[in-house]
PDB file of N, CA and C in Angstrom:
ATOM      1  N   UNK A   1     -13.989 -10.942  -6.677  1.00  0.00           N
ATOM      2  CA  UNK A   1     -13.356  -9.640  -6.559  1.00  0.00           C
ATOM      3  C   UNK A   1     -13.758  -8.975  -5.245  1.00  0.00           C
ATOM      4  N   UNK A   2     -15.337  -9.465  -4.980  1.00  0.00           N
ATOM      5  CA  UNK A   2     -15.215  -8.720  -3.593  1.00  0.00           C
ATOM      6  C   UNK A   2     -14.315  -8.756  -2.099  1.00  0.00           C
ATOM      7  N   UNK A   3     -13.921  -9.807  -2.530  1.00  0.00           N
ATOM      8  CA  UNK A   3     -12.675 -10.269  -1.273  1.00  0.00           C
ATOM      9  C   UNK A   3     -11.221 -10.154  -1.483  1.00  0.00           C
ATOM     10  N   UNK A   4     -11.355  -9.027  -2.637  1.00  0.00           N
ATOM     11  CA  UNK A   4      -9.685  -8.704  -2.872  1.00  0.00           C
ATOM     12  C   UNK A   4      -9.150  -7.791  -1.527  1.00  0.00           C
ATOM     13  N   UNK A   5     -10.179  -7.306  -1.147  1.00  0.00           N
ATOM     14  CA  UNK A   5      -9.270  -6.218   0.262  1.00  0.00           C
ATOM     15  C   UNK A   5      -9.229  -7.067   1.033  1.00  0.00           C
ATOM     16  N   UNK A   6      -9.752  -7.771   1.481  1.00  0.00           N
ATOM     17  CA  UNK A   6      -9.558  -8.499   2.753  1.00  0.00           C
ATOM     18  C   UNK A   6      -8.042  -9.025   2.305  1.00  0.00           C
ATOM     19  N   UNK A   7      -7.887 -10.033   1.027  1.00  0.00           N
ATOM     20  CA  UNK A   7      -6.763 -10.639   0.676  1.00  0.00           C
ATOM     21  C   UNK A   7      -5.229  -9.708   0.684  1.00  0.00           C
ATOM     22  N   UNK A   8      -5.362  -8.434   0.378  1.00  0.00           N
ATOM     23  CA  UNK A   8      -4.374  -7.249   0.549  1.00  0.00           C
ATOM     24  C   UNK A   8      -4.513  -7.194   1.516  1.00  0.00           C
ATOM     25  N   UNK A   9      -5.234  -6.970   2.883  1.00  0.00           N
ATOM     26  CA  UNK A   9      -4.532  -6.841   3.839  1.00  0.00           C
ATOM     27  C   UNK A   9      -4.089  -7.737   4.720  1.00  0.00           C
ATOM     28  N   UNK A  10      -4.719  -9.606   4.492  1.00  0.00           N
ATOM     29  CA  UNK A  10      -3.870 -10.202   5.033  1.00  0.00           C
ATOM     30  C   UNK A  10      -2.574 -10.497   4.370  1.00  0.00           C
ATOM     31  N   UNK A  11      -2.393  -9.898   2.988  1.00  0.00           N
ATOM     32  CA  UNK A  11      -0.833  -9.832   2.798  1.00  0.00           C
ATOM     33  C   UNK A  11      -0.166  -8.910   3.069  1.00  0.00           C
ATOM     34  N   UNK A  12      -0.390  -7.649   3.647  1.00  0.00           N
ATOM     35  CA  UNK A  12       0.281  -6.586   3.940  1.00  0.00           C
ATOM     36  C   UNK A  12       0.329  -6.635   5.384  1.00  0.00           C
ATOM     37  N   UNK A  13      -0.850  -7.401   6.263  1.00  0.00           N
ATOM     38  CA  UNK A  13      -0.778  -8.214   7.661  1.00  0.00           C
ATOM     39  C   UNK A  13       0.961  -8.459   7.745  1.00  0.00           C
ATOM     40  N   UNK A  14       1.047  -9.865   6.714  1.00  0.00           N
ATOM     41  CA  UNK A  14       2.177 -10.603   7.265  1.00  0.00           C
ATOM     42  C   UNK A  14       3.629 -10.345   6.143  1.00  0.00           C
ATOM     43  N   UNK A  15       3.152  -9.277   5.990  1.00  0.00           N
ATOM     44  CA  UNK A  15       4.412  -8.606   5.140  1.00  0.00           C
ATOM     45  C   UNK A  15       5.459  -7.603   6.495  1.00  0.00           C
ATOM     46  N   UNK A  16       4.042  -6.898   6.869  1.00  0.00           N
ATOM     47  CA  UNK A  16       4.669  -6.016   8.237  1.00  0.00           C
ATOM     48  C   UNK A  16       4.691  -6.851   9.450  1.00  0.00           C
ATOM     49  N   UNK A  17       4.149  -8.092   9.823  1.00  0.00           N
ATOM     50  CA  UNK A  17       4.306  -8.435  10.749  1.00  0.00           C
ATOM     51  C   UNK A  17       3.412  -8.313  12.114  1.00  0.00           C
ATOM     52  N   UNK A  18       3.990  -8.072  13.022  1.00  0.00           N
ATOM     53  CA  UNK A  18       3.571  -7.195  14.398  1.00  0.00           C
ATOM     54  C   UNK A  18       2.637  -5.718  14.261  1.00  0.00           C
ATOM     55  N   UNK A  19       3.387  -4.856  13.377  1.00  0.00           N
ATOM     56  CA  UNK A  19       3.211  -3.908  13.204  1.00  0.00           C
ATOM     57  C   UNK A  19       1.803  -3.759  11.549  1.00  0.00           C
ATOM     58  N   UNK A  20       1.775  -4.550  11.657  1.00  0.00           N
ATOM     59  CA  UNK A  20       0.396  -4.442  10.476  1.00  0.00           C
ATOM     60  C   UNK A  20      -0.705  -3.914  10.901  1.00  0.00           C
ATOM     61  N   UNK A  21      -1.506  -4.492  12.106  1.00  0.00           N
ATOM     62  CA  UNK A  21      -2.753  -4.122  12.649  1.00  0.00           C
ATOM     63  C   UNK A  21      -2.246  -2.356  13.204  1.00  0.00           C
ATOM     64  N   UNK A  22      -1.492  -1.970  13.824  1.00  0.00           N
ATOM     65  CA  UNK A  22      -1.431  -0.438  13.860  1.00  0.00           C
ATOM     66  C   UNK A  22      -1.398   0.231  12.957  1.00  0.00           C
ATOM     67  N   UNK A  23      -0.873  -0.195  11.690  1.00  0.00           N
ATOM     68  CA  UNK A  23      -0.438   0.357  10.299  1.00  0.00           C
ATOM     69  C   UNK A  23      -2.151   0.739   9.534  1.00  0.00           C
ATOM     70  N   UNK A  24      -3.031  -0.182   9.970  1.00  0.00           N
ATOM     71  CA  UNK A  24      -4.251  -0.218   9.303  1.00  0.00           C
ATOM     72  C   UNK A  24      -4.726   0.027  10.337  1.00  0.00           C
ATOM     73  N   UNK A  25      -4.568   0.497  11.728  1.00  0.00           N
ATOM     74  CA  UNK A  25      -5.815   1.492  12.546  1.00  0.00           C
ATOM     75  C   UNK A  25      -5.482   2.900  12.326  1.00  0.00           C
ATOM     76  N   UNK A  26      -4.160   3.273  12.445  1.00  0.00           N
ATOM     77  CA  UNK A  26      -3.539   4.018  11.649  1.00  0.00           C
ATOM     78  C   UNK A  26      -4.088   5.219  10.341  1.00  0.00           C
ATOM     79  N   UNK A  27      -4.362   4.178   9.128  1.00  0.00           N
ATOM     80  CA  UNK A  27      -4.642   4.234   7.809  1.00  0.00           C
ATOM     81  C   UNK A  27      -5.962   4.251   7.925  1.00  0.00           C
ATOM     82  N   UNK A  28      -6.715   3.501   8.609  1.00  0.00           N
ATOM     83  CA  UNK A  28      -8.146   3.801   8.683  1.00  0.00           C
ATOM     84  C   UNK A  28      -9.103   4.907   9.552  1.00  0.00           C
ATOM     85  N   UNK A  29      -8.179   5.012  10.757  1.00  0.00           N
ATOM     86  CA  UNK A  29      -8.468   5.968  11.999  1.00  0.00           C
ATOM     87  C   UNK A  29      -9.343   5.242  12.540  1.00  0.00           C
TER      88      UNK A  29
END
């Protein structure tokens, strides 16, 4: 379970594409 975030965001990575890593500097600040 501890590696469920990592796993959400390499699926939300290659869900958005290009635009993932801004989406999560973004979301994180």
């Amino acid at each position: 379970m501890r590696d469920s975030g990592k796993h959400v965001r390499e699926y939300v990575d290659g869900w958005l594409g290009d635009a993932g890593g801004w989406v999560w500097r973004w979301m994180i600040f």
